[in-house]
Every structure is written in C-alpha cells, then in structure tokens.
C-alpha atoms as a PDB file:
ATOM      1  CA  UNK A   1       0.000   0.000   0.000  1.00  0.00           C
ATOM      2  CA  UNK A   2       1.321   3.249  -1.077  1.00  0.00           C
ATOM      3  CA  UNK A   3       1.961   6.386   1.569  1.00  0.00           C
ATOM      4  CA  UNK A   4      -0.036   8.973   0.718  1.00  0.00           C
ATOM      5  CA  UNK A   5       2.630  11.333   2.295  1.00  0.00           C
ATOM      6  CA  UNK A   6       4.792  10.421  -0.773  1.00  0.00           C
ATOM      7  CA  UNK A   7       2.876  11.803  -3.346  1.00  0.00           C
ATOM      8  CA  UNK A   8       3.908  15.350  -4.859  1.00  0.00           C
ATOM      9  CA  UNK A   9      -0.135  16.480  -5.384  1.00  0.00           C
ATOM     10  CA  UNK A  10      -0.499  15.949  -1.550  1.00  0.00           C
ATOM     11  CA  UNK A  11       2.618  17.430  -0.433  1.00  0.00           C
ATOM     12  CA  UNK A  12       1.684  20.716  -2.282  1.00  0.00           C
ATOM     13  CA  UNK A  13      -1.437  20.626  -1.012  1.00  0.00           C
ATOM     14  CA  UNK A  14      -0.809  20.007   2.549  1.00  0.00           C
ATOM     15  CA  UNK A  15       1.867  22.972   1.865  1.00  0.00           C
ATOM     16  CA  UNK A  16      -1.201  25.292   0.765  1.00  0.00           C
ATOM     17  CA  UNK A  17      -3.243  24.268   4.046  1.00  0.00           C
ATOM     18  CA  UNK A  18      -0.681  25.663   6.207  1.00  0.00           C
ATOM     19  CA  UNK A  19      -0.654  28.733   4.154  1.00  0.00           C
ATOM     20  CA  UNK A  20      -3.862  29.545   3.909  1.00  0.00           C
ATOM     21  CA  UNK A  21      -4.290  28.986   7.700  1.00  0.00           C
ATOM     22  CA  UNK A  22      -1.966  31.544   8.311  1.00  0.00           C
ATOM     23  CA  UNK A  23      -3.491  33.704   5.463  1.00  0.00           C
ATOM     24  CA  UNK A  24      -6.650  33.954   7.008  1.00  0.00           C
ATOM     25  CA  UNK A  25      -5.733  34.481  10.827  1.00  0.00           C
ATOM     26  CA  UNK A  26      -6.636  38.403  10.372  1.00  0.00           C
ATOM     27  CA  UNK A  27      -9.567  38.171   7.958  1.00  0.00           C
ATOM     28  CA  UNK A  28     -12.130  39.917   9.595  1.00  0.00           C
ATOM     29  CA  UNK A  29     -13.850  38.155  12.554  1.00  0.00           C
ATOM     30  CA  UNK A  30     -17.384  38.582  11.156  1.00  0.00           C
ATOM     31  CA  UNK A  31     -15.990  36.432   8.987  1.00  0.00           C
ATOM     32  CA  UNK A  32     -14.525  33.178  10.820  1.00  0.00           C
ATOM     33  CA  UNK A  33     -17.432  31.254  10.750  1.00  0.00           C
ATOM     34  CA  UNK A  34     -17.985  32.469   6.931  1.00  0.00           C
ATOM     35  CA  UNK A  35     -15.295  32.992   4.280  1.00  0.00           C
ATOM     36  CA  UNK A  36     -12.756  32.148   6.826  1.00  0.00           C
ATOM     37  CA  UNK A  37     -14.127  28.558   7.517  1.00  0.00           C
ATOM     38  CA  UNK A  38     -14.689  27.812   4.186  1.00  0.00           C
ATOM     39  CA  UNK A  39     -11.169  28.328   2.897  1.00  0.00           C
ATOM     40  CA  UNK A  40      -9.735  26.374   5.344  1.00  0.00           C
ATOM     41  CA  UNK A  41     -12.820  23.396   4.523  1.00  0.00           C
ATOM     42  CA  UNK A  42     -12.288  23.182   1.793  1.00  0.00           C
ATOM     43  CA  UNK A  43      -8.552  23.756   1.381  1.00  0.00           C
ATOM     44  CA  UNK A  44      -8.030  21.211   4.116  1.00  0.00           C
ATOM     45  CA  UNK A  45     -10.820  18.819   1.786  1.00  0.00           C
ATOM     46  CA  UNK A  46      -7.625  18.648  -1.181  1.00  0.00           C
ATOM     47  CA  UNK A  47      -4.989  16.602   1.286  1.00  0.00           C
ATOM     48  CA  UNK A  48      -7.377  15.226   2.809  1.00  0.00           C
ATOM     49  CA  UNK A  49      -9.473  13.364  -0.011  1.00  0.00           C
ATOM     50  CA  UNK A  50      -5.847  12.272  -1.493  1.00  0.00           C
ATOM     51  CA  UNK A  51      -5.263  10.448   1.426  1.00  0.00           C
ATOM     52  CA  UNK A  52      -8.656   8.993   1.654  1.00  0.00           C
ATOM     53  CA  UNK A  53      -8.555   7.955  -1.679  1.00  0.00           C
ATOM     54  CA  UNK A  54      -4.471   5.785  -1.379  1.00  0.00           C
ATOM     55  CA  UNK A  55      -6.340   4.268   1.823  1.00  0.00           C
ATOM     56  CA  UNK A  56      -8.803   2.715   0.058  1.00  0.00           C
ATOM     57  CA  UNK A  57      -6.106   0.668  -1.960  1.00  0.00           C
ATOM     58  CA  UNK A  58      -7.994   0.885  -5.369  1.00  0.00           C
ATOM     59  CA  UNK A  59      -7.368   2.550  -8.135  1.00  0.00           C
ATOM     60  CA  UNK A  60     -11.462   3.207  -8.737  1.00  0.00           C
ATOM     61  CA  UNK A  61     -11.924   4.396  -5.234  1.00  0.00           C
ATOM     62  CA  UNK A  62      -8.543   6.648  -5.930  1.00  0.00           C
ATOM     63  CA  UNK A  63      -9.793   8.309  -8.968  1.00  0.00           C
ATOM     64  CA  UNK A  64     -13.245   8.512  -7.593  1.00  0.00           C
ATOM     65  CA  UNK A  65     -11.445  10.797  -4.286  1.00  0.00           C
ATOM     66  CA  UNK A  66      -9.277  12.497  -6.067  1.00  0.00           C
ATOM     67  CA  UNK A  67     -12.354  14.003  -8.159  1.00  0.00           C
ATOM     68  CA  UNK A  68     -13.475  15.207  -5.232  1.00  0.00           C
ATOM     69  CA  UNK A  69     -10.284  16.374  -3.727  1.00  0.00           C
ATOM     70  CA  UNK A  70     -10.456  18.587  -7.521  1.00  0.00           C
ATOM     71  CA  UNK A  71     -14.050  19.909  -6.584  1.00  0.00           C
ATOM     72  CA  UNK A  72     -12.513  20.980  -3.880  1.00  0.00           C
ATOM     73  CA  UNK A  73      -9.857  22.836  -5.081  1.00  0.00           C
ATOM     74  CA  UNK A  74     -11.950  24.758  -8.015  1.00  0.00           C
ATOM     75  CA  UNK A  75     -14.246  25.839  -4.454  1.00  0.00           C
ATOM     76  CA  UNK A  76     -10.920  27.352  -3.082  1.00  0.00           C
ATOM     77  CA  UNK A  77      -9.755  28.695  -6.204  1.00  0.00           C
ATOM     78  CA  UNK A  78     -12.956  31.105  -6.361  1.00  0.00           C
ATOM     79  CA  UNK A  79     -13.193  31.477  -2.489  1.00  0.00           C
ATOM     80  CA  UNK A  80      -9.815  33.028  -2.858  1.00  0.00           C
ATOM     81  CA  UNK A  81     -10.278  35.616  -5.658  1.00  0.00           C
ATOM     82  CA  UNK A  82     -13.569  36.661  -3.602  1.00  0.00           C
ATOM     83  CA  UNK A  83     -11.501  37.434  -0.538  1.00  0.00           C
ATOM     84  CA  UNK A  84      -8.918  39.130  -2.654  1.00  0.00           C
ATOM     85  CA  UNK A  85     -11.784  41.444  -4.255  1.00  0.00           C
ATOM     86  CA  UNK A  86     -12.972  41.645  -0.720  1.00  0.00           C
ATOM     87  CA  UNK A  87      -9.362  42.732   0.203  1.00  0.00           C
ATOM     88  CA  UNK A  88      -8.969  40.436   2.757  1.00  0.00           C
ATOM     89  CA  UNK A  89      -6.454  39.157   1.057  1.00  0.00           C
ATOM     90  CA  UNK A  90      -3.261  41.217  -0.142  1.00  0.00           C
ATOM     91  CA  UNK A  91      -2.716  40.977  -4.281  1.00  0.00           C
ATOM     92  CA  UNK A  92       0.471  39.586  -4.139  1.00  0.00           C
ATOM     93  CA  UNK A  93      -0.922  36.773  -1.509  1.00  0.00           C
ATOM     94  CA  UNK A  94      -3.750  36.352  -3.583  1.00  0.00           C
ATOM     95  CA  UNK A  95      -1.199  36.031  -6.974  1.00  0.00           C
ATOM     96  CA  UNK A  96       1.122  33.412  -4.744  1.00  0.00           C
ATOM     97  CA  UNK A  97      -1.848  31.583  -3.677  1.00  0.00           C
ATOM     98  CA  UNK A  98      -3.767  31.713  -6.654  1.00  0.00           C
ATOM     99  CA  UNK A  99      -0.702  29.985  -8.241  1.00  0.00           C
ATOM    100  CA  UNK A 100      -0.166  27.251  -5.809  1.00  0.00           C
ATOM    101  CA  UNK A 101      -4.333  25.971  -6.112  1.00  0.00           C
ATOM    102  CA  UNK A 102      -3.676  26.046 -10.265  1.00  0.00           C
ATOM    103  CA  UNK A 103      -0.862  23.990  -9.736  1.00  0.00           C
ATOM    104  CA  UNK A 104      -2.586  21.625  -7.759  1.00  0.00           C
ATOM    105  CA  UNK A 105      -5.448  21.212  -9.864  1.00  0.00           C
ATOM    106  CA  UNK A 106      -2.981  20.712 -12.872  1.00  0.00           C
ATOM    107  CA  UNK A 107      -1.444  17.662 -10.718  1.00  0.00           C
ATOM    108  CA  UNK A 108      -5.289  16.470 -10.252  1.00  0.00           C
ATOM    109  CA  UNK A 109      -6.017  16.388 -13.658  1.00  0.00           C
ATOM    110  CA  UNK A 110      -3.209  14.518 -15.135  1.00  0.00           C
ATOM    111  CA  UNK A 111      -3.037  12.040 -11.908  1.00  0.00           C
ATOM    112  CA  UNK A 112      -6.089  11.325 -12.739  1.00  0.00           C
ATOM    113  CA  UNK A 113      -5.735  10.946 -16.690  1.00  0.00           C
ATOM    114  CA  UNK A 114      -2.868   8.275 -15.523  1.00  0.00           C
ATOM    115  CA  UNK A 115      -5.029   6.560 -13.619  1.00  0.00           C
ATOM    116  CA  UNK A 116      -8.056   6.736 -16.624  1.00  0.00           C
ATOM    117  CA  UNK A 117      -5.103   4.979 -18.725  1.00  0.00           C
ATOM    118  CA  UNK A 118      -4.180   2.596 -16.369  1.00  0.00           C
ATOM    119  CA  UNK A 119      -7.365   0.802 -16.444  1.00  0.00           C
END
C-alpha cells in the first residue's frame, strides 16, 4: 500500500493548508465562521481526499477521491479571488496563492488521466 505522504499532489497541497491557515488568521472576525471557515474546509478537503482515496487501496476508489479532492480545489480557487476582491487578502498573496491551487489542480487532472489509462 502506497503512503499517501509520498505523493507530490499531496505534499503541495498540505503545503497550501498551512498557508492559507496563516493567510486567514486576520480576515475579519465577522468572517470566521464564513469565508474564513470555508477556505480552510475546503482547502483542508484537497490533502485530505488524497489520502482517503491511497487508503482505500484501489485505483477506482482513488480516482473517484481524487475528483473530489479537484471539486474541492476549483471551491478554493474562487473562495480566494472573492476574498482578494474583498481585500482580505493582499494581491500579491492572492497572486502566490492563486498559483499554488492552479498547480494543484494541474497535478489532479493529469493524476487522474494516468489513472483513466491505467485501467
């Protein structure tokens, strides 16, 4: 069984999780149980659904988690541009975290391409 700690996608994403939880420590407390708790949902959904998805030790159940983790990670992708044109977030935070999520998804998408061709 593979360690879902070795894979790249995860290790970027787990990477993102720990920025974005510093990112949003002074977002405006109106907002913790709003924009604030949804970033780090559904930021902390990415890693999360990666490792899920090497647990269940199938490549179906894999491909099927790591669709989700990418639902995910589209939801943070737009929750971040709307607390950048909220200006909660800093535009060169936004750019730098904008960047990391696109990467991610990119590593999504053609992880699971190689596991469509695997089958």
């Amino acid at each position: 069984m593979q360690d879902f700690r070795n894979l790249k996608v995860w290790e970027k994403a787990h990477e993102l999780v720990l920025a974005l939880y510093v990112a949003t420590k002074d977002f405006p407390k109106s907002e913790l149980y709003g924009l604030t708790s949804q970033i780090r949902r559904s930021a902390a959904s990415v890693p999360s659904n990666i490792a899920e998805g090497v647990g269940r030790g199938s490549d179906a159940d894999l491909a099927r988690f790591l669709q989700i983790a990418f639902g995910s990670a589209s939801e943070l992708e737009y929750q971040l541009l709307l607390a950048s044109e909220l200006n909660f977030l800093e535009k060169g935070d936004y750019s730098n975290l904008s960047d990391q999520i696109t990467q991610i998804i990119r590593m999504l998408s053609a992880f699971m391409q190689t596991l469509r061709a695997d089958r």
